[in-house]
PDB file of N, CA and C in Angstrom:
ATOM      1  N   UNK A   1     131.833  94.471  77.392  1.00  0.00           N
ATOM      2  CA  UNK A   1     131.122  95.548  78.068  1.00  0.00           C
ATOM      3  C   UNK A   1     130.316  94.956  79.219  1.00  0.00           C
ATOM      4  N   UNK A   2     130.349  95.037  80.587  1.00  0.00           N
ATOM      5  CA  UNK A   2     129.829  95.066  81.454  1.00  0.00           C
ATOM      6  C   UNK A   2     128.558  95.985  81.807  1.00  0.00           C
ATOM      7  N   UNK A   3     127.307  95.461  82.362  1.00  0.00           N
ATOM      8  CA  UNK A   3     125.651  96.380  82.343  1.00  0.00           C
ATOM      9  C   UNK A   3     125.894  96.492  83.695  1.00  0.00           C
ATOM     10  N   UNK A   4     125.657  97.494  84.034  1.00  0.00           N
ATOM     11  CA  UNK A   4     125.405  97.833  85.695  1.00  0.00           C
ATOM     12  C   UNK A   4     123.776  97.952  85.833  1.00  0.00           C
ATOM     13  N   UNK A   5     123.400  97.485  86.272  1.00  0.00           N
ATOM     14  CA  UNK A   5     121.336  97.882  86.604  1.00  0.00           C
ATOM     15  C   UNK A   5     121.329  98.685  87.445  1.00  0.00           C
ATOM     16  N   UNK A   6     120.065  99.576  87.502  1.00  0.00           N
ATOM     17  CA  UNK A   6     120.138 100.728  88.732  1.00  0.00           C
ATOM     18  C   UNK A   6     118.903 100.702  88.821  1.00  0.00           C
ATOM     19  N   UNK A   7     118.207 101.132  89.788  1.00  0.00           N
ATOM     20  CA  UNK A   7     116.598 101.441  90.344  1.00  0.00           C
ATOM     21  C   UNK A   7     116.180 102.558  90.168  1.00  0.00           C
ATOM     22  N   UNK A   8     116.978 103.137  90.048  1.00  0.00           N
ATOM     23  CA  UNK A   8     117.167 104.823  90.209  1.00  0.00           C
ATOM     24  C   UNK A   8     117.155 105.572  89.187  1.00  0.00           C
ATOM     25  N   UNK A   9     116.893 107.290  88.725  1.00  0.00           N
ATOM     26  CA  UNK A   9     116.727 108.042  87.487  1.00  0.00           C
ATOM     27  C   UNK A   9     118.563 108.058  86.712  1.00  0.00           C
ATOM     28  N   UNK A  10     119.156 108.056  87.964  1.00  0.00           N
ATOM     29  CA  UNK A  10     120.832 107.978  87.358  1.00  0.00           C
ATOM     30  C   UNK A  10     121.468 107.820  88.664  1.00  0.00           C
ATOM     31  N   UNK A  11     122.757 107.427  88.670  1.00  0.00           N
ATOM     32  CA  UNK A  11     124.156 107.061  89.139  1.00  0.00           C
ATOM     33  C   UNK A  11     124.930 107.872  89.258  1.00  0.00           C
ATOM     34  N   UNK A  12     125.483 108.739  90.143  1.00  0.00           N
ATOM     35  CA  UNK A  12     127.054 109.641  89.874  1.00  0.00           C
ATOM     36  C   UNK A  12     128.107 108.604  89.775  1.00  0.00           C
ATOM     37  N   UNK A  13     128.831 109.034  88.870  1.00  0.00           N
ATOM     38  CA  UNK A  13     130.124 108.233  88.232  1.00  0.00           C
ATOM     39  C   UNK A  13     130.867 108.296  89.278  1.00  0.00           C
ATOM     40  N   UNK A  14     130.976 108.678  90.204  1.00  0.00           N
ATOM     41  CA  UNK A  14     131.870 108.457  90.701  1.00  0.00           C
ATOM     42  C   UNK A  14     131.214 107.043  92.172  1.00  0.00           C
ATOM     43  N   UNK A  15     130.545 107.015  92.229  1.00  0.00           N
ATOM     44  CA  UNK A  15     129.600 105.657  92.671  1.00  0.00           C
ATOM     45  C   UNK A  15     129.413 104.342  91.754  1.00  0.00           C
ATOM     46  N   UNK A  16     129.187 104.619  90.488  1.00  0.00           N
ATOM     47  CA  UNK A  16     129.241 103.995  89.621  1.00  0.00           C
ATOM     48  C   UNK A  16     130.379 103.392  89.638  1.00  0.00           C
ATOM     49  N   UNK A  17     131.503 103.632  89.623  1.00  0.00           N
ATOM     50  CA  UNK A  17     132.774 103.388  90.313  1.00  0.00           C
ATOM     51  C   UNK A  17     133.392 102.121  90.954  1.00  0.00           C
ATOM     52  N   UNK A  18     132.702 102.755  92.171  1.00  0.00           N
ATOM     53  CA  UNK A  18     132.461 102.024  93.086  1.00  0.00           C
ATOM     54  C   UNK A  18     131.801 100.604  93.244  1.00  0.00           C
ATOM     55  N   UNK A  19     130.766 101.117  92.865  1.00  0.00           N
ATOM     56  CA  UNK A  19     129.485  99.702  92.550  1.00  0.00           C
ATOM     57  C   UNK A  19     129.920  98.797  91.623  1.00  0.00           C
ATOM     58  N   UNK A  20     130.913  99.271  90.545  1.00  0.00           N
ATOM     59  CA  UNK A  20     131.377  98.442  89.724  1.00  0.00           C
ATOM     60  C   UNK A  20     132.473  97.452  90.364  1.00  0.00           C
ATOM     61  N   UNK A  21     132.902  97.955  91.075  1.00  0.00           N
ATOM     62  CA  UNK A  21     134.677  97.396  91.712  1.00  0.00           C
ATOM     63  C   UNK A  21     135.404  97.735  91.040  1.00  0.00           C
ATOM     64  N   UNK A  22     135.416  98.857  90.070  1.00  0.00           N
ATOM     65  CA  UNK A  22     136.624  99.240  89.646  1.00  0.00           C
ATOM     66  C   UNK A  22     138.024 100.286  91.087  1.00  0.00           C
ATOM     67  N   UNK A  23     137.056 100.603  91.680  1.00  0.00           N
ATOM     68  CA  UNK A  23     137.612 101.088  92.795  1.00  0.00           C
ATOM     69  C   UNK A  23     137.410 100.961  94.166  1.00  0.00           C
ATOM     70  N   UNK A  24     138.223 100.877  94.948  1.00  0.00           N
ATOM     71  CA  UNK A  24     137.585 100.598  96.638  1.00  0.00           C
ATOM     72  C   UNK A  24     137.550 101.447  97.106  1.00  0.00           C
ATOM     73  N   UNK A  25     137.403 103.107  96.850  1.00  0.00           N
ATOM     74  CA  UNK A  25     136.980 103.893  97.883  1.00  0.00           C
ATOM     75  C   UNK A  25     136.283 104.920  96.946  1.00  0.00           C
ATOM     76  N   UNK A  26     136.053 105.724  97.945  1.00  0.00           N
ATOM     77  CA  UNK A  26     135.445 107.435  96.862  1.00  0.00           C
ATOM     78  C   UNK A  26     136.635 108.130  96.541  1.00  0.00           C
ATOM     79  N   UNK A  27     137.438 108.327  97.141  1.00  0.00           N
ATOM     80  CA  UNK A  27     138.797 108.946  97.420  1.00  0.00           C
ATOM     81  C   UNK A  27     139.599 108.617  96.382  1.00  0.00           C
ATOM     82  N   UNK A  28     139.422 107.635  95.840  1.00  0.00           N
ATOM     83  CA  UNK A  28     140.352 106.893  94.662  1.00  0.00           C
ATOM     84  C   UNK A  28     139.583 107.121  93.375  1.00  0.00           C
ATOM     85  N   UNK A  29     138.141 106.733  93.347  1.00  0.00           N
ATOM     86  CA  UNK A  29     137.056 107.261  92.433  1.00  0.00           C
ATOM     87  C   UNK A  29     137.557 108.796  92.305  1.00  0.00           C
ATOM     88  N   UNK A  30     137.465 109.611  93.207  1.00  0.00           N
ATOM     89  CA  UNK A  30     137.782 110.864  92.875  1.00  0.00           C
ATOM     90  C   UNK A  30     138.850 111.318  92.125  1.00  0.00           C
ATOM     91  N   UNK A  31     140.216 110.588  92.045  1.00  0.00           N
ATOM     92  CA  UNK A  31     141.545 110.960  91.763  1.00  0.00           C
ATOM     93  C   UNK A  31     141.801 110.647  90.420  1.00  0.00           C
ATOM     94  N   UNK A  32     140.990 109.186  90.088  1.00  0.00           N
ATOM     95  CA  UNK A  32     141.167 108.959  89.074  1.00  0.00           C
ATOM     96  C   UNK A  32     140.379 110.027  87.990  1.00  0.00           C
ATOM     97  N   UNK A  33     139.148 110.181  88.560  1.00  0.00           N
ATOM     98  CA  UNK A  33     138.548 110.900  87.879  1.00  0.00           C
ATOM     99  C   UNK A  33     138.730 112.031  87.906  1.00  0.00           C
ATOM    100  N   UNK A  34     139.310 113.140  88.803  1.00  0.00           N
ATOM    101  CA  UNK A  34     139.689 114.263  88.578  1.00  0.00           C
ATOM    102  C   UNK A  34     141.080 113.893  87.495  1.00  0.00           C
ATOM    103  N   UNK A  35     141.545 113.309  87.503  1.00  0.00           N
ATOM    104  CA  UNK A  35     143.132 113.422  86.553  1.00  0.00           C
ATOM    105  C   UNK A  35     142.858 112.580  85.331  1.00  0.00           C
ATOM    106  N   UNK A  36     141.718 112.745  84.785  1.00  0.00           N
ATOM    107  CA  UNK A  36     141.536 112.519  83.707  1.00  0.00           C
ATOM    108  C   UNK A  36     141.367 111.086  83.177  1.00  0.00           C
ATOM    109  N   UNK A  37     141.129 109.937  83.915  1.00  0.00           N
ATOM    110  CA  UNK A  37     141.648 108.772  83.155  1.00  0.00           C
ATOM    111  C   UNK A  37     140.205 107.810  83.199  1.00  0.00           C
ATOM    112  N   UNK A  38     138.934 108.513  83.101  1.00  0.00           N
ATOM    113  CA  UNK A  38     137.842 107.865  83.288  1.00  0.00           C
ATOM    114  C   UNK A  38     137.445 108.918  81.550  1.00  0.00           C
ATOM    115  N   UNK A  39     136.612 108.152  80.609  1.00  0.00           N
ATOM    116  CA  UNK A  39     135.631 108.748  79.801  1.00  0.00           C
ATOM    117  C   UNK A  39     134.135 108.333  79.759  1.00  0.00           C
ATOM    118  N   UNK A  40     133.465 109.504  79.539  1.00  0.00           N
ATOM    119  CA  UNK A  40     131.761 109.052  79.698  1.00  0.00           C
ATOM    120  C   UNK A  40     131.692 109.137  77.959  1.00  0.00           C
ATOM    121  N   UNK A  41     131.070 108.846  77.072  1.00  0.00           N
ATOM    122  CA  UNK A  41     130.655 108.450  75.886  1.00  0.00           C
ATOM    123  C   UNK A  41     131.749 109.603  74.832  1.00  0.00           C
ATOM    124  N   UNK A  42     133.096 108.635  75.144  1.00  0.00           N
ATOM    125  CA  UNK A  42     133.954 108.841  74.140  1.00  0.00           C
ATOM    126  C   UNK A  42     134.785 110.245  74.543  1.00  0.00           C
ATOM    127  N   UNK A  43     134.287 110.920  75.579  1.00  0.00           N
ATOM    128  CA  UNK A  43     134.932 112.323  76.032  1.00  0.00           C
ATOM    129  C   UNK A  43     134.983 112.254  77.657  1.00  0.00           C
ATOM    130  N   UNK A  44     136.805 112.499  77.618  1.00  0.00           N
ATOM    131  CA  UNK A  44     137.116 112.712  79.047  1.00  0.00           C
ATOM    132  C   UNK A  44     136.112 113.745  80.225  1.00  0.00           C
ATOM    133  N   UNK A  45     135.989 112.933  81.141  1.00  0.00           N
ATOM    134  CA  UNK A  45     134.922 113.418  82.017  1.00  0.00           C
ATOM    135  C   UNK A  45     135.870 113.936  83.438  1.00  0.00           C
ATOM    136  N   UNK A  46     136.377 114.876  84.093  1.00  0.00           N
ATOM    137  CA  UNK A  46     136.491 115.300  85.274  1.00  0.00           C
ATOM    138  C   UNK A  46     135.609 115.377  85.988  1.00  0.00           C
ATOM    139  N   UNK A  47     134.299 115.446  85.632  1.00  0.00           N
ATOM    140  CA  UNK A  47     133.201 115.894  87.031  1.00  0.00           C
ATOM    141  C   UNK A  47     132.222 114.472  87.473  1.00  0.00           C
ATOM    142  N   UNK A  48     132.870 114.185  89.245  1.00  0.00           N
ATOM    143  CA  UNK A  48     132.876 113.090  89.674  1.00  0.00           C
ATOM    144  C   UNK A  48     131.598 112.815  89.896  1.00  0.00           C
ATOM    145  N   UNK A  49     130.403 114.168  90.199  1.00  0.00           N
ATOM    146  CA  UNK A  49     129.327 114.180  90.393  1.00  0.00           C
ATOM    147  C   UNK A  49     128.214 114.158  89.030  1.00  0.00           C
ATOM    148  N   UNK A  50     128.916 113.454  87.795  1.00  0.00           N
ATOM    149  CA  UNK A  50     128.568 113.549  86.436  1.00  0.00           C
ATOM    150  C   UNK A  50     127.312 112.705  86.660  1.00  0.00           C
ATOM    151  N   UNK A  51     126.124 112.609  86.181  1.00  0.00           N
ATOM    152  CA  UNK A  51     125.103 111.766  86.525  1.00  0.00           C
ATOM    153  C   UNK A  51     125.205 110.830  84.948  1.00  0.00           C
ATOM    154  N   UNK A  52     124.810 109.726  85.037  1.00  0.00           N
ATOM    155  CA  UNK A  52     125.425 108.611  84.403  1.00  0.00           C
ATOM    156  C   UNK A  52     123.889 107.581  84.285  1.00  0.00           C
ATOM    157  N   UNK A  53     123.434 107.817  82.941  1.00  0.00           N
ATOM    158  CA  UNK A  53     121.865 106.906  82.529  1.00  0.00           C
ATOM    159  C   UNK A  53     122.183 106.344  82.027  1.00  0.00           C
ATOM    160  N   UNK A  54     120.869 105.334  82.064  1.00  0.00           N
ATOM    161  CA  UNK A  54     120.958 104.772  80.950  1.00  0.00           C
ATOM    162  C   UNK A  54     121.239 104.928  79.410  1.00  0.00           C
ATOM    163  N   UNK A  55     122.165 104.202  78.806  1.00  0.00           N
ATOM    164  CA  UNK A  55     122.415 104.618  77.421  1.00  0.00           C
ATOM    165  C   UNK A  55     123.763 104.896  77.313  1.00  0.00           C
ATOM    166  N   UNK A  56     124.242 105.407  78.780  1.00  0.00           N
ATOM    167  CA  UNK A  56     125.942 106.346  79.013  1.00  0.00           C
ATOM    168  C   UNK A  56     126.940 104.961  78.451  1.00  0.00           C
ATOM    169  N   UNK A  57     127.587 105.357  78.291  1.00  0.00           N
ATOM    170  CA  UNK A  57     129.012 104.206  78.203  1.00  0.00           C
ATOM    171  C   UNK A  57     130.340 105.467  78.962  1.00  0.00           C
ATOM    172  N   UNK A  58     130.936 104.552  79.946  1.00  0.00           N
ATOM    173  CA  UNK A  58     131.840 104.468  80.749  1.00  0.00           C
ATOM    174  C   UNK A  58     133.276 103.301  80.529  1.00  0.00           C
ATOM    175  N   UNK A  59     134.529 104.616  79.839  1.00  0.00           N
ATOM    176  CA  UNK A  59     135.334 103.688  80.283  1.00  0.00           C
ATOM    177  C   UNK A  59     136.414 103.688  80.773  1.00  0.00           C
ATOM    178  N   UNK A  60     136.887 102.825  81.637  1.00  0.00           N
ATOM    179  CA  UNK A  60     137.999 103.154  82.879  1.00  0.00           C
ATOM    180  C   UNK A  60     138.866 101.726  82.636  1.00  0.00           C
ATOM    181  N   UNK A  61     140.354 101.692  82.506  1.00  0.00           N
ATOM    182  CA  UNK A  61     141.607 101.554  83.143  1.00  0.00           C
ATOM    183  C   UNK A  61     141.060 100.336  81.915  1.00  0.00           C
ATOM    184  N   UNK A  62     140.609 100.686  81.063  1.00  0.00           N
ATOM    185  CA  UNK A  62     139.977  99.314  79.973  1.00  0.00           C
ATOM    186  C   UNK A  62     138.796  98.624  80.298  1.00  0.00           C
ATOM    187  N   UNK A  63     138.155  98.871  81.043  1.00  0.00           N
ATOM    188  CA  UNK A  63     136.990  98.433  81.347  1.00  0.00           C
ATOM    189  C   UNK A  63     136.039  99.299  80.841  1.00  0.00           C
ATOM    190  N   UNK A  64     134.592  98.782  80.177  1.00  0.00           N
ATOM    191  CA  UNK A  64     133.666  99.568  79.381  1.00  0.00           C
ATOM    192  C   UNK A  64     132.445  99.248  80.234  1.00  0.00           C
ATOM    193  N   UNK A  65     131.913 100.264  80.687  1.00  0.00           N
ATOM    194  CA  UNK A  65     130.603 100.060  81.662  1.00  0.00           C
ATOM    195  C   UNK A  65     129.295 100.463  80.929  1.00  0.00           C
ATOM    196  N   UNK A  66     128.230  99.894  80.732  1.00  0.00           N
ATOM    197  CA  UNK A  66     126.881 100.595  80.429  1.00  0.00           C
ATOM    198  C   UNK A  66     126.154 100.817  81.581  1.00  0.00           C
ATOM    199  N   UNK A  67     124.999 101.481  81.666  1.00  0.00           N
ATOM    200  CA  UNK A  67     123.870 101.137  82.479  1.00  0.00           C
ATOM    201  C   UNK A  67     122.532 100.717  82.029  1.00  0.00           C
ATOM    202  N   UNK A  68     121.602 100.461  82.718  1.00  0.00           N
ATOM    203  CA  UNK A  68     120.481  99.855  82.374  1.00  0.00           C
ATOM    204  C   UNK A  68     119.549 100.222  83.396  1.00  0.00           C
ATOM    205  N   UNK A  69     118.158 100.474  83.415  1.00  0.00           N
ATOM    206  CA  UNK A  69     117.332 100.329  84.297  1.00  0.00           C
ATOM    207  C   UNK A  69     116.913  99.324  84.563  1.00  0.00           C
ATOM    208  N   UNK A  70     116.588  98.163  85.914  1.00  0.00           N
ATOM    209  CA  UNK A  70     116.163  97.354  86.410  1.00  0.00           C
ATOM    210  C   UNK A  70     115.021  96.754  85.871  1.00  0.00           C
ATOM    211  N   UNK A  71     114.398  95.754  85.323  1.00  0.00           N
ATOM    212  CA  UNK A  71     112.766  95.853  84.917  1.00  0.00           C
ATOM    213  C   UNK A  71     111.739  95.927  85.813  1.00  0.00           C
TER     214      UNK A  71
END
């Protein structure tokens, strides 16, 4: 499982994405995630603008993402 840190109250998954390197654009973030192949804590997620806290688990193409707040 990979921790992403954020500064911030939450992340849209579909940035999250991004920031991870699971993807190189938004456009691709979007596709995957509209067609089903991203889950936020165990249930398929379509909505790219899903906000994503700490605690979330994210997982894509086999990769398992958490987040964390920064200290």
């Amino acid at each position: 499982m990979k921790t992403i840190t954020i500064t911030t109250e939450y992340i849209k998954l579909q940035d999250l994405l991004k920031f991870a390197n699971l993807v190189e654009t938004g456009g691709m973030a979007k596709e995957c995630i509209q067609g089903g192949a991203v889950t936020v804590n165990g249930e398929i997620c379509t909505m790219r603008g899903k906000k994503i806290r700490p605690g979330d688990t994210v997982l894509f193409e086999g990769e398992e993402l958490t987040v964390a707040y920064a200290d």
